[in-house]
N, C-alpha and C. Protein backbone atom coordinates (compact mmCIF):
# COMPACT_ATOMS: atom_id res chain seq x y z
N UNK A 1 82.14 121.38 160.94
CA UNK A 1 82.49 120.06 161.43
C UNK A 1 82.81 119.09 160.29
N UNK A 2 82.11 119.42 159.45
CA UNK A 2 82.11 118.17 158.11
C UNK A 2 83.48 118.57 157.38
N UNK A 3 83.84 119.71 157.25
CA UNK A 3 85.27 119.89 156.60
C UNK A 3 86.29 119.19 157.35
N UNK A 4 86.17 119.67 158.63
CA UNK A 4 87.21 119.42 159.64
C UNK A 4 87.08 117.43 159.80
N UNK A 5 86.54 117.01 159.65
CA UNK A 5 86.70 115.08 159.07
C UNK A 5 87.26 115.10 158.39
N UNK A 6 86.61 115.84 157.13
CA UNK A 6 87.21 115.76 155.75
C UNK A 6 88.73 115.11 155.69
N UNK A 7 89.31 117.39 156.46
CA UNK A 7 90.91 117.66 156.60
C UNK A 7 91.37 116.66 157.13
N UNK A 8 90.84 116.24 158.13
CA UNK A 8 91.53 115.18 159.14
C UNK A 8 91.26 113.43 158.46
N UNK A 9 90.72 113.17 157.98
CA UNK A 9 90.56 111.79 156.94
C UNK A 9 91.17 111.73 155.82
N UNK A 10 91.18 112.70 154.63
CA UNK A 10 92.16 112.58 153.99
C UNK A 10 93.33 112.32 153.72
N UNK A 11 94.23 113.42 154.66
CA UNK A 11 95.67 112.99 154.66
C UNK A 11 96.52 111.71 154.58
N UNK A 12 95.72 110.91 155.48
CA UNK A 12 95.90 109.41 156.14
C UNK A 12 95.21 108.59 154.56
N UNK A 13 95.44 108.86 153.61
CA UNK A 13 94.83 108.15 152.42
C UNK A 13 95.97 108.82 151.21
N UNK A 14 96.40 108.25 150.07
CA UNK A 14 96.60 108.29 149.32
C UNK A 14 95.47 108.94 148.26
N UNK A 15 95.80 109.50 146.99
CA UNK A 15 95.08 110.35 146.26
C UNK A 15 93.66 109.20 145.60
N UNK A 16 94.58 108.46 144.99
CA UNK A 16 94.01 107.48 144.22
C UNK A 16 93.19 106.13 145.12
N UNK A 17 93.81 106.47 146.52
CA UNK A 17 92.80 105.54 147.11
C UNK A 17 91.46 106.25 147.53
N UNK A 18 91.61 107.29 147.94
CA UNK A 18 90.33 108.77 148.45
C UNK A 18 89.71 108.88 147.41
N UNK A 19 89.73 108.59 145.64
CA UNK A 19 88.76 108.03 145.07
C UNK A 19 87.62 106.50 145.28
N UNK A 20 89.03 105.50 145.20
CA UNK A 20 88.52 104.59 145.32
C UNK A 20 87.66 104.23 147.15
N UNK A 21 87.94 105.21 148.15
CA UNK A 21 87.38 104.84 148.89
C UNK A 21 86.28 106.06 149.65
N UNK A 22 85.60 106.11 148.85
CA UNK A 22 84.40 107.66 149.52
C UNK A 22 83.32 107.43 150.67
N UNK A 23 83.00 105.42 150.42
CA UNK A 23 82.64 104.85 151.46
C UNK A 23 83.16 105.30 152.40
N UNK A 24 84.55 104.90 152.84
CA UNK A 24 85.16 104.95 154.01
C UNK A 24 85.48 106.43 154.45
N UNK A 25 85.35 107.36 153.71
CA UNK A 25 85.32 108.61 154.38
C UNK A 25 83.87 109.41 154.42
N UNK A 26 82.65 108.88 153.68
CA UNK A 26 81.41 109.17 154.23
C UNK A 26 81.21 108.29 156.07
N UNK A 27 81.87 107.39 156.20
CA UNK A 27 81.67 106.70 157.37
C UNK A 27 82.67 107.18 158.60
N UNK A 28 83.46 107.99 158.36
CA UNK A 28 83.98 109.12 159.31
C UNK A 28 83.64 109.56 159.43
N UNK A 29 82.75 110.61 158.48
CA UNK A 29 82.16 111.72 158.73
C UNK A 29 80.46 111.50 159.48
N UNK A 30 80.22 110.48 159.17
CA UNK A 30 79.35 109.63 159.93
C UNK A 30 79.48 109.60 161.90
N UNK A 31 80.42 109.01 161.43
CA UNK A 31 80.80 108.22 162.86
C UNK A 31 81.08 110.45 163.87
N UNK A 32 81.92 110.63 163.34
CA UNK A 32 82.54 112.14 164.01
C UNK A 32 81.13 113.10 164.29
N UNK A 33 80.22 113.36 163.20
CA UNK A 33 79.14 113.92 163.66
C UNK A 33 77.90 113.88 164.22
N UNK A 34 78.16 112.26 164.16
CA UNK A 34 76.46 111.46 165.27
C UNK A 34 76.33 112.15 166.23
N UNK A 35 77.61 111.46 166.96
CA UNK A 35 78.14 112.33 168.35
C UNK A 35 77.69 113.62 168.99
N UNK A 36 78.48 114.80 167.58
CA UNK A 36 78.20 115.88 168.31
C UNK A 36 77.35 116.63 168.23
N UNK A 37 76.47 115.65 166.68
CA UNK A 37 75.31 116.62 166.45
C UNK A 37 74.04 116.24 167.13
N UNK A 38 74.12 115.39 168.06
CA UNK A 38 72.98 114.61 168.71
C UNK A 38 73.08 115.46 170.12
N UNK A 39 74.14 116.37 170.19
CA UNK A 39 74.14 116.86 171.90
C UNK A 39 73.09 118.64 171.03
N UNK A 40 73.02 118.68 169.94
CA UNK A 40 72.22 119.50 169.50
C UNK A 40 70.86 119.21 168.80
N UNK A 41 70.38 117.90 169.44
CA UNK A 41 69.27 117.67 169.08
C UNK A 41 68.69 116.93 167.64
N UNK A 42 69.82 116.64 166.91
CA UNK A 42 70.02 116.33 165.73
C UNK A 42 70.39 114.50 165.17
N UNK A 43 69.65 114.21 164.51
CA UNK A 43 70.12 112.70 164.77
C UNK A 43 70.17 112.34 162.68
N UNK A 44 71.74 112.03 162.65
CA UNK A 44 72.05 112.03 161.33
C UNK A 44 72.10 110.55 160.80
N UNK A 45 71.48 109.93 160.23
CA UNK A 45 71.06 108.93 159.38
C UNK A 45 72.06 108.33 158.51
N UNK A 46 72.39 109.18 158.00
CA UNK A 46 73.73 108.83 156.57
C UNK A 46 74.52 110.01 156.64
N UNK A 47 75.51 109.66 155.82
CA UNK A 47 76.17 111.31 155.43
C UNK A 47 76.50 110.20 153.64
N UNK A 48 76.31 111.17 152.60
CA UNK A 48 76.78 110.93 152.02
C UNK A 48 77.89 112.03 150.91
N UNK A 49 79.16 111.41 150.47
CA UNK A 49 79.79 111.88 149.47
C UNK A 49 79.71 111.71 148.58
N UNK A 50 79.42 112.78 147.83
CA UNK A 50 79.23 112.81 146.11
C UNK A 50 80.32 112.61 145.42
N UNK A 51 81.19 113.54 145.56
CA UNK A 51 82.31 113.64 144.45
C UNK A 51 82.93 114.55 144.89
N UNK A 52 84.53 113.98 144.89
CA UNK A 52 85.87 114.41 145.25
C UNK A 52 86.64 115.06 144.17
N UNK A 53 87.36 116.60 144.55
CA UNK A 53 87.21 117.58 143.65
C UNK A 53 88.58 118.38 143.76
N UNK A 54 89.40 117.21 143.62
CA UNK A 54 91.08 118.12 143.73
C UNK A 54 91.40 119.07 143.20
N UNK A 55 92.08 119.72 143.21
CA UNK A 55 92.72 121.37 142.09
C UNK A 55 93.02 120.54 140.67
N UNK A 56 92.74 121.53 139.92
CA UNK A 56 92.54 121.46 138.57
C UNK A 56 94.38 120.70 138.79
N UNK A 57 95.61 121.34 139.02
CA UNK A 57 96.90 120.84 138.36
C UNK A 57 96.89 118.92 139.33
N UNK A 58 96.05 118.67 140.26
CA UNK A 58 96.50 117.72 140.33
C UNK A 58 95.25 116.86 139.90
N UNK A 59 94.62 116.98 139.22
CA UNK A 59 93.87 116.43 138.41
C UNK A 59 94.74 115.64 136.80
N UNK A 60 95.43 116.82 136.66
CA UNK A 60 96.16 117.22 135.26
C UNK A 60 97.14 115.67 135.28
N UNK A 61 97.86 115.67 136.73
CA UNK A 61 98.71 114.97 137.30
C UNK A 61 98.32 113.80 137.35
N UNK A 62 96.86 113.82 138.38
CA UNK A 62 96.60 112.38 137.98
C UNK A 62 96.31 111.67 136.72
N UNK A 63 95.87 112.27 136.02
CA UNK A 63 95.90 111.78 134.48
C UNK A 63 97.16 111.33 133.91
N UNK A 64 97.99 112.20 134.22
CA UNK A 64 99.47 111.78 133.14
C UNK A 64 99.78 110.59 133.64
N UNK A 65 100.18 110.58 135.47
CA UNK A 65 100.08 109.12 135.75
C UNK A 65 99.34 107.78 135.45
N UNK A 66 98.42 108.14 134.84
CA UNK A 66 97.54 106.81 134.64
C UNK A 66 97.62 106.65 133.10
N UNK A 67 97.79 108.03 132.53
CA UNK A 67 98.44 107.77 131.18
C UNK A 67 99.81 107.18 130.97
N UNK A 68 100.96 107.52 131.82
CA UNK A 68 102.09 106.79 131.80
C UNK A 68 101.84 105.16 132.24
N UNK A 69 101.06 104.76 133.16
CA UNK A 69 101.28 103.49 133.75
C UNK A 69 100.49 102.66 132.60
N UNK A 70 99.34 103.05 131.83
CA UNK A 70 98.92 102.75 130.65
C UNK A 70 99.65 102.61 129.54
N UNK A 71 100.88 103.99 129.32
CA UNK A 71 101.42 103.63 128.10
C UNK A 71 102.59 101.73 128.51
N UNK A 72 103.06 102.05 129.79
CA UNK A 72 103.88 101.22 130.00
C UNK A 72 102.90 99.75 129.99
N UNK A 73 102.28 99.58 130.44
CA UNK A 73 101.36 98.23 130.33
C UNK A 73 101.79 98.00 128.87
N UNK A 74 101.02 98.91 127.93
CA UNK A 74 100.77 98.57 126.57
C UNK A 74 102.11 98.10 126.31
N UNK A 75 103.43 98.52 126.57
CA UNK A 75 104.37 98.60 125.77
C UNK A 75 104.96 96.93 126.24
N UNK A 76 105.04 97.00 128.00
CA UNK A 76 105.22 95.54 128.21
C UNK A 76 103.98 94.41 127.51
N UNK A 77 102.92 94.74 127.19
CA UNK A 77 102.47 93.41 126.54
C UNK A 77 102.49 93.46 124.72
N UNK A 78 102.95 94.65 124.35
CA UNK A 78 103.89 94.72 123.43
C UNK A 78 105.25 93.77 122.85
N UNK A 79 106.10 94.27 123.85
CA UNK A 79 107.39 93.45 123.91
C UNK A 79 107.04 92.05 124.21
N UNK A 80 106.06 91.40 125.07
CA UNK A 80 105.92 90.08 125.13
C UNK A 80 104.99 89.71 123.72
N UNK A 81 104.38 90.27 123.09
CA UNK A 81 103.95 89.73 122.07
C UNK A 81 105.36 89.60 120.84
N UNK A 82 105.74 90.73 120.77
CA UNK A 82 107.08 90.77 119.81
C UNK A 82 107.89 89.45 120.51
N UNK A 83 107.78 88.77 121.44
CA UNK A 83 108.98 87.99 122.34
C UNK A 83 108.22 86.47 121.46
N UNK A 84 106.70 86.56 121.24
CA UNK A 84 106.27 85.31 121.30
C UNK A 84 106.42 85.11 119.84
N UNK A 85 106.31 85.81 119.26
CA UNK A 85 105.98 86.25 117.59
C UNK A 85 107.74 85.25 117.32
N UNK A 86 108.24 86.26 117.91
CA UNK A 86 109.99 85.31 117.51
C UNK A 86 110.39 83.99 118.01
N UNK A 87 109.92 84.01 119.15
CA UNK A 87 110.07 82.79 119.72
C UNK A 87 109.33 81.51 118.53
N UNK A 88 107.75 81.58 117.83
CA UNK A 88 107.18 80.70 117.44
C UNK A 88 108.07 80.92 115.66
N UNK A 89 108.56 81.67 115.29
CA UNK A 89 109.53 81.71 114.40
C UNK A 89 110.73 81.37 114.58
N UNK A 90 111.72 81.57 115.73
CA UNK A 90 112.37 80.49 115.64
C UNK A 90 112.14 79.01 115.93
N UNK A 91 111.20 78.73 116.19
CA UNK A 91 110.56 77.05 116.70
C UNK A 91 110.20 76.14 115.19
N UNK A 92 109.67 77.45 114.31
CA UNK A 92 109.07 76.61 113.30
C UNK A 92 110.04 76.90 112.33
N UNK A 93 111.19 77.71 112.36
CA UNK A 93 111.97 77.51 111.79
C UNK A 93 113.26 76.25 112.13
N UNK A 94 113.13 76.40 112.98
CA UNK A 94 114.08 75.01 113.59
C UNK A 94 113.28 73.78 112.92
N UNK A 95 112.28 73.54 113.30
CA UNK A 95 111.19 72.48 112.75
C UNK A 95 111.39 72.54 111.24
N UNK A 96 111.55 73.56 110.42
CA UNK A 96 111.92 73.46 108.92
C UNK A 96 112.75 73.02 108.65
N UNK A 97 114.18 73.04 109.86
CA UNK A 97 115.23 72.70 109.38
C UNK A 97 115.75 71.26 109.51
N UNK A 98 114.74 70.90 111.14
CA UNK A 98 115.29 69.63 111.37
C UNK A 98 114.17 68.92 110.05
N UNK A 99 113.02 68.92 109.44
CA UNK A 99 112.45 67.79 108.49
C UNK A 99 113.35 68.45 107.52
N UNK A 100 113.73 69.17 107.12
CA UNK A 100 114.48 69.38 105.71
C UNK A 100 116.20 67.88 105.66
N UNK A 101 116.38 68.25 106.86
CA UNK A 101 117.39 67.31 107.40
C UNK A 101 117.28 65.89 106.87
N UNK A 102 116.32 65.34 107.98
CA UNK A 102 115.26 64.73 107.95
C UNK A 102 115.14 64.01 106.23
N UNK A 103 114.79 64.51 105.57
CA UNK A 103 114.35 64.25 104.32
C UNK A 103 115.66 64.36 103.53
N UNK A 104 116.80 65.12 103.52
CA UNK A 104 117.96 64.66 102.73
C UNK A 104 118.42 63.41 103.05
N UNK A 105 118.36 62.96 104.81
CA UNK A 105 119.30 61.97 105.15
C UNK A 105 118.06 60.28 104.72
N UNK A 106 116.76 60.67 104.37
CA UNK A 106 116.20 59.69 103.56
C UNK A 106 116.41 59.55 102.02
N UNK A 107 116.71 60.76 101.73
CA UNK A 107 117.14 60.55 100.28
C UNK A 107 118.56 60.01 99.93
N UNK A 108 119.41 60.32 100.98
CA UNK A 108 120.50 59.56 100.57
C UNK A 108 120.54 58.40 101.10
N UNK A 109 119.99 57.86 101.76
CA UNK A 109 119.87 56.90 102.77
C UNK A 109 119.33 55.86 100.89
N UNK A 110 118.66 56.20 100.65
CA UNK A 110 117.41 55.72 99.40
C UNK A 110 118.53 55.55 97.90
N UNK A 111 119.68 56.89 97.76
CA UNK A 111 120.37 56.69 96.98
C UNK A 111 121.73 55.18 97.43
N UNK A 112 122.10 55.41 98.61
CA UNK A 112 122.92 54.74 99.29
C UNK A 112 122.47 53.15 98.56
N UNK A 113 121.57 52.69 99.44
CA UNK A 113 120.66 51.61 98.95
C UNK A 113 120.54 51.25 97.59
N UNK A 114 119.71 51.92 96.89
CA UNK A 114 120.15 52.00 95.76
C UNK A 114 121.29 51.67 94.74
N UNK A 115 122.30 52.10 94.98
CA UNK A 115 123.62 52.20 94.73
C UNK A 115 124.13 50.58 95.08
N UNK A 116 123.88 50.62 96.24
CA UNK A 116 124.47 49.21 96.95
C UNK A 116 123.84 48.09 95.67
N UNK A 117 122.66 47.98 95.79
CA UNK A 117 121.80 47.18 94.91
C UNK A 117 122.40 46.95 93.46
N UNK A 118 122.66 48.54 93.20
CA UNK A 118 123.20 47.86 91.43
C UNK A 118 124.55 47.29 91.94
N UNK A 119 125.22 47.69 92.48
CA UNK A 119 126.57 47.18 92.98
C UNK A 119 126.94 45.59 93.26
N UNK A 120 125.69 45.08 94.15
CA UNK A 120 125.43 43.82 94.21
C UNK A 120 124.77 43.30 92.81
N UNK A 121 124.07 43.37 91.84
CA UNK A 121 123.52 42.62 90.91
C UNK A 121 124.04 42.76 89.34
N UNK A 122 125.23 44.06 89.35
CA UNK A 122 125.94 43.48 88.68
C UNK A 122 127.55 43.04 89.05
N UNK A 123 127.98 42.65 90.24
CA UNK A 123 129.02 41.84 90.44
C UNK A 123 127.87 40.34 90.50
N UNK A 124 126.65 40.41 90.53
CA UNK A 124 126.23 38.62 89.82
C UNK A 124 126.37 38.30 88.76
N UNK A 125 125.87 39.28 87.81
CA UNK A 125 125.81 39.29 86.60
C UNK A 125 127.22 38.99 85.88
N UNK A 126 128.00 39.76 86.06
CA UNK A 126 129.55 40.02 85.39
C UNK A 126 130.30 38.88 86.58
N UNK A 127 130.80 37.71 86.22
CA UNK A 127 131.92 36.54 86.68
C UNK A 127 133.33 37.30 86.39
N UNK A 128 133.53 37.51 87.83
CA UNK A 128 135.29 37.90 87.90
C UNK A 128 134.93 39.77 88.25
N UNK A 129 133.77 40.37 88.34
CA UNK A 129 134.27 41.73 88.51
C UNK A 129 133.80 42.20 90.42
N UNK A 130 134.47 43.08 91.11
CA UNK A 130 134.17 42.79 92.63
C UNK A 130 133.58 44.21 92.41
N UNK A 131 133.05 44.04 93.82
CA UNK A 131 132.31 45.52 94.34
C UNK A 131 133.38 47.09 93.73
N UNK A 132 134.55 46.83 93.82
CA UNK A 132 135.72 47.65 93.22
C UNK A 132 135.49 48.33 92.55
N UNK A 133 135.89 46.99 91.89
CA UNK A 133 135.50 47.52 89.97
C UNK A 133 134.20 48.56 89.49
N UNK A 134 133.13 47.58 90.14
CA UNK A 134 131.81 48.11 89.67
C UNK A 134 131.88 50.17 90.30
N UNK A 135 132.44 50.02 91.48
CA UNK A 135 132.42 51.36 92.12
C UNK A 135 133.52 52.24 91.21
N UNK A 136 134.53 52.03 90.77
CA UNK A 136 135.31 52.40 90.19
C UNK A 136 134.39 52.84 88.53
N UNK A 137 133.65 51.73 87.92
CA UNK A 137 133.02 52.47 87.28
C UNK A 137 131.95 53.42 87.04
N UNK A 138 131.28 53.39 88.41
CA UNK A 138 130.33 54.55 88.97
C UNK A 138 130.97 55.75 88.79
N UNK A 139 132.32 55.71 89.48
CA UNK A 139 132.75 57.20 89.99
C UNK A 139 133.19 57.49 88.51
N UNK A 140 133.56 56.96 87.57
CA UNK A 140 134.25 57.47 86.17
C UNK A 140 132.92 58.24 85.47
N UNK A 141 132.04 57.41 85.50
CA UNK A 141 130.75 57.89 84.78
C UNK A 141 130.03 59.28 85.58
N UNK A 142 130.40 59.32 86.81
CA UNK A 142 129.98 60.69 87.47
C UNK A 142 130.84 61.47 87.03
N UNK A 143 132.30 61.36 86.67
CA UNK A 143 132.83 62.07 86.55
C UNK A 143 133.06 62.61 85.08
N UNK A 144 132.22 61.88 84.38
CA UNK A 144 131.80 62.15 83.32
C UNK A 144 131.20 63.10 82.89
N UNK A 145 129.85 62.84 83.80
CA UNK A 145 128.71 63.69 83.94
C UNK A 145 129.19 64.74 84.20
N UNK A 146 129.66 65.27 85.45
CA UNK A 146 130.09 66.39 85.98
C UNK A 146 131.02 67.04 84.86
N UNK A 147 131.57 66.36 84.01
CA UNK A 147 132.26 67.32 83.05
C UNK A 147 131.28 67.95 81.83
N UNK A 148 130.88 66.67 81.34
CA UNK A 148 129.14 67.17 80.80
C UNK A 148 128.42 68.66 80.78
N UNK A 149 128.10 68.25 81.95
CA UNK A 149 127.49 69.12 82.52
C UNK A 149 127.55 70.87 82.84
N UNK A 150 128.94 70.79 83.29
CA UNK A 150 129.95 71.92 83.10
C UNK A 150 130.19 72.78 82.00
N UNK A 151 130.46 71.67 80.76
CA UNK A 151 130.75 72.11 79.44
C UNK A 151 129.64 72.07 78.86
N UNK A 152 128.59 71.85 79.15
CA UNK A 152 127.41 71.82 78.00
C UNK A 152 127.31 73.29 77.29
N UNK A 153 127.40 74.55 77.97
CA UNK A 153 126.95 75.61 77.37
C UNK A 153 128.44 76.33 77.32
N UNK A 154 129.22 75.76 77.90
CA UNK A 154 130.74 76.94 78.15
C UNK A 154 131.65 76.35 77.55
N UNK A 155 133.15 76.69 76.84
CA UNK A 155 134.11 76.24 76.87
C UNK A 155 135.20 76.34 78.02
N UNK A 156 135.95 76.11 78.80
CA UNK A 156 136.59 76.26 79.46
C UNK A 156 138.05 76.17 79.36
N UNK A 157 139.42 77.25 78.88
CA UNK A 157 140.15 77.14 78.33
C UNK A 157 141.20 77.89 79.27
N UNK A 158 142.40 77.25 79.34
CA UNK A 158 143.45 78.04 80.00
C UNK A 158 143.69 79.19 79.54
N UNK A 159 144.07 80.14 80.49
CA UNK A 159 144.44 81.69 80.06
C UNK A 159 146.41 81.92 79.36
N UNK A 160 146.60 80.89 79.71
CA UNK A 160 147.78 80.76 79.19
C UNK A 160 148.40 81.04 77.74
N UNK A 161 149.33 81.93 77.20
CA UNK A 161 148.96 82.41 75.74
C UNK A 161 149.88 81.54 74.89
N UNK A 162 150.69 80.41 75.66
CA UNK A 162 151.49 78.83 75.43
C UNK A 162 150.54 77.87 75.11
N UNK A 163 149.03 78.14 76.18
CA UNK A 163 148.70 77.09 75.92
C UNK A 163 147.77 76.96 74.50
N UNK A 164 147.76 78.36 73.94
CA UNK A 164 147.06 78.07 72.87
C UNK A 164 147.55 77.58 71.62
N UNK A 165 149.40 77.65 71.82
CA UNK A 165 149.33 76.94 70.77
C UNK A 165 149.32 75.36 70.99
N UNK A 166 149.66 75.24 72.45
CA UNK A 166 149.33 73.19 72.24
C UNK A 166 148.43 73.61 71.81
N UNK A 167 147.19 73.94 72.06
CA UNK A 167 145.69 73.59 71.70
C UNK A 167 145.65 73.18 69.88
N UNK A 168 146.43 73.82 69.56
CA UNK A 168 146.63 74.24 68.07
C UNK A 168 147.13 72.84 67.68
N UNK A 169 148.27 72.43 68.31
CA UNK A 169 148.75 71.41 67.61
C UNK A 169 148.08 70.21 68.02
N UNK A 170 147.59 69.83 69.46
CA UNK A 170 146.66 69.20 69.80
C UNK A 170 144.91 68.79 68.19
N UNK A 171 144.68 70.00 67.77
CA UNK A 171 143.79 69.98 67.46
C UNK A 171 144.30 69.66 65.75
N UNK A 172 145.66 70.04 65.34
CA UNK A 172 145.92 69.37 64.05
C UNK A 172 146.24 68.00 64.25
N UNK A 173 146.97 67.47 65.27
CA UNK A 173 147.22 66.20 65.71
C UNK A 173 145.90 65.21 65.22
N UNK A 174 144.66 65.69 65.92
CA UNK A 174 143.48 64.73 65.90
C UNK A 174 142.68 64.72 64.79
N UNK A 175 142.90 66.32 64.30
CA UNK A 175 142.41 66.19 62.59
C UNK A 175 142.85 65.22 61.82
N UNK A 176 144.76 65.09 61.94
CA UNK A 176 144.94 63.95 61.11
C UNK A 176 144.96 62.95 61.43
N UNK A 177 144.91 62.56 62.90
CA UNK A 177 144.63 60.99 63.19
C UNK A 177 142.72 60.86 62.64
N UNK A 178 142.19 61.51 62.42
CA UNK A 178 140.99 61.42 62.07
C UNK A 178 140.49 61.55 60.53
N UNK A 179 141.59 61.78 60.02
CA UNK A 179 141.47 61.71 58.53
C UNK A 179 142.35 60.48 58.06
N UNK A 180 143.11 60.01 58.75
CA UNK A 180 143.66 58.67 58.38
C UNK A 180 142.99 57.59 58.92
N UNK A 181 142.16 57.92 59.48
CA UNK A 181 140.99 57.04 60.39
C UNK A 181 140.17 56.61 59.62
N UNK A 182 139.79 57.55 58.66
CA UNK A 182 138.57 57.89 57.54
C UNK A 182 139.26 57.52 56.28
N UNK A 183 140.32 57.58 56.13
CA UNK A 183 140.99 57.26 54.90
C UNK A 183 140.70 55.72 54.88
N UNK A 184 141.27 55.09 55.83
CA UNK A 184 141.66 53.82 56.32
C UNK A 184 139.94 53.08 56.22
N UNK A 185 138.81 53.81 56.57
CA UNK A 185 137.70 53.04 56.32
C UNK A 185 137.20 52.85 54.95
N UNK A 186 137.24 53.85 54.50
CA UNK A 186 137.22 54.11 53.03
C UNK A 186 137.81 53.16 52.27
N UNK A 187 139.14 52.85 52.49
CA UNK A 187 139.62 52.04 51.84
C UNK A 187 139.48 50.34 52.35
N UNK A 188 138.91 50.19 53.15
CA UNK A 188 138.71 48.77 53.47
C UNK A 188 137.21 48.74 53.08
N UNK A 189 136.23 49.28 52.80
CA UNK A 189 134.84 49.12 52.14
C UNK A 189 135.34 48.75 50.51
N UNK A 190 136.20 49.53 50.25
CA UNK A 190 136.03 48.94 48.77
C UNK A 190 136.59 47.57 48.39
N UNK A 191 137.31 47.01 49.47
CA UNK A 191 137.17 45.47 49.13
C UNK A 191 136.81 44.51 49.33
């Protein structure tokens, strides 16, 4: 009789629920044999199930499944960690970029100002020169610099094999305007 519940309760259940539910099939087997074992004098109290004991291959089976639905969990809270990891890297990289921003457009903001200031205090200073002028001599002196700067460690010379001889005559040209320069001082000290 107790098999024959069993056969007949099982089916109507899923594998993984006929674990999770042994209650509910000790209480069939309950309910099915009160009945018929009481017309034999017999009066059954409980029935209880111990442990449910599928064939070894679907044992095997249920494992892989719970190993697959496991690996997949892991892998989706995987990918959402990899999702958050980038997400808070691009956020704080954006955030690097907008104060980097941020902080050039105060520094020029600071040079701007700046600039303006000498601009204004020496068109007080100097009678007759305008904002122009004064800017006009800013940009000469940058452009000074920037040559400076350039040439400090390099020469920089056309590849041209013409242009070396201007260079040539260029460079006797200034020798002798520079020795008649020197001549010319020389000779006005001694009188």
């Amino acid at each position: 009789y107790v098999f024959d519940v069993v056969r007949s309760t099982l089916p109507r259940m899923e594998l993984d629920d006929a674990f999770a539910n042994k209650d509910q099939i000790a209480a069939a087997i309950f309910e099915q044999l009160q009945d018929v074992m009481r017309d034999y004098g017999y009066e059954i109290l409980a029935s209880l199930l111990v442990d449910i004991s599928p064939d070894a291959k679907v044992k095997v089976s249920m494992n892989e499944i719970n190993a697959s639905k496991r690996l997949k969990a892991a892998a989706e809270h995987k990918a959402e960690a990899d999702k958050i990891r980038q997400v808070k890297a691009a956020e704080a990289d954006a955030e690097a970029k907008y104060l980097s921003g941020v902080g050039v457009a105060r520094q020029r903001k600071a040079i701007a100002e700046g600039l303006q200031n000498s601009v204004f205090d020496f068109s007080q200073e100097i009678h007759g020169s305008s904002p122009k002028d004064v800017m006009d001599i800013l940009l000469l002196t940058q452009y000074f610099d920037t040559l400076n700067n350039v040439g400090a460690d390099s020469m920089i010379l056309e590849h041209d094999p013409q242009f070396v001889g201007v260079l040539q005559r260029q460079l006797r040209t200034s020798a002798a305007a520079n020795s008649s320069a020197t001549a010319a001082e020389n000779k006005n000290s001694f009188f």
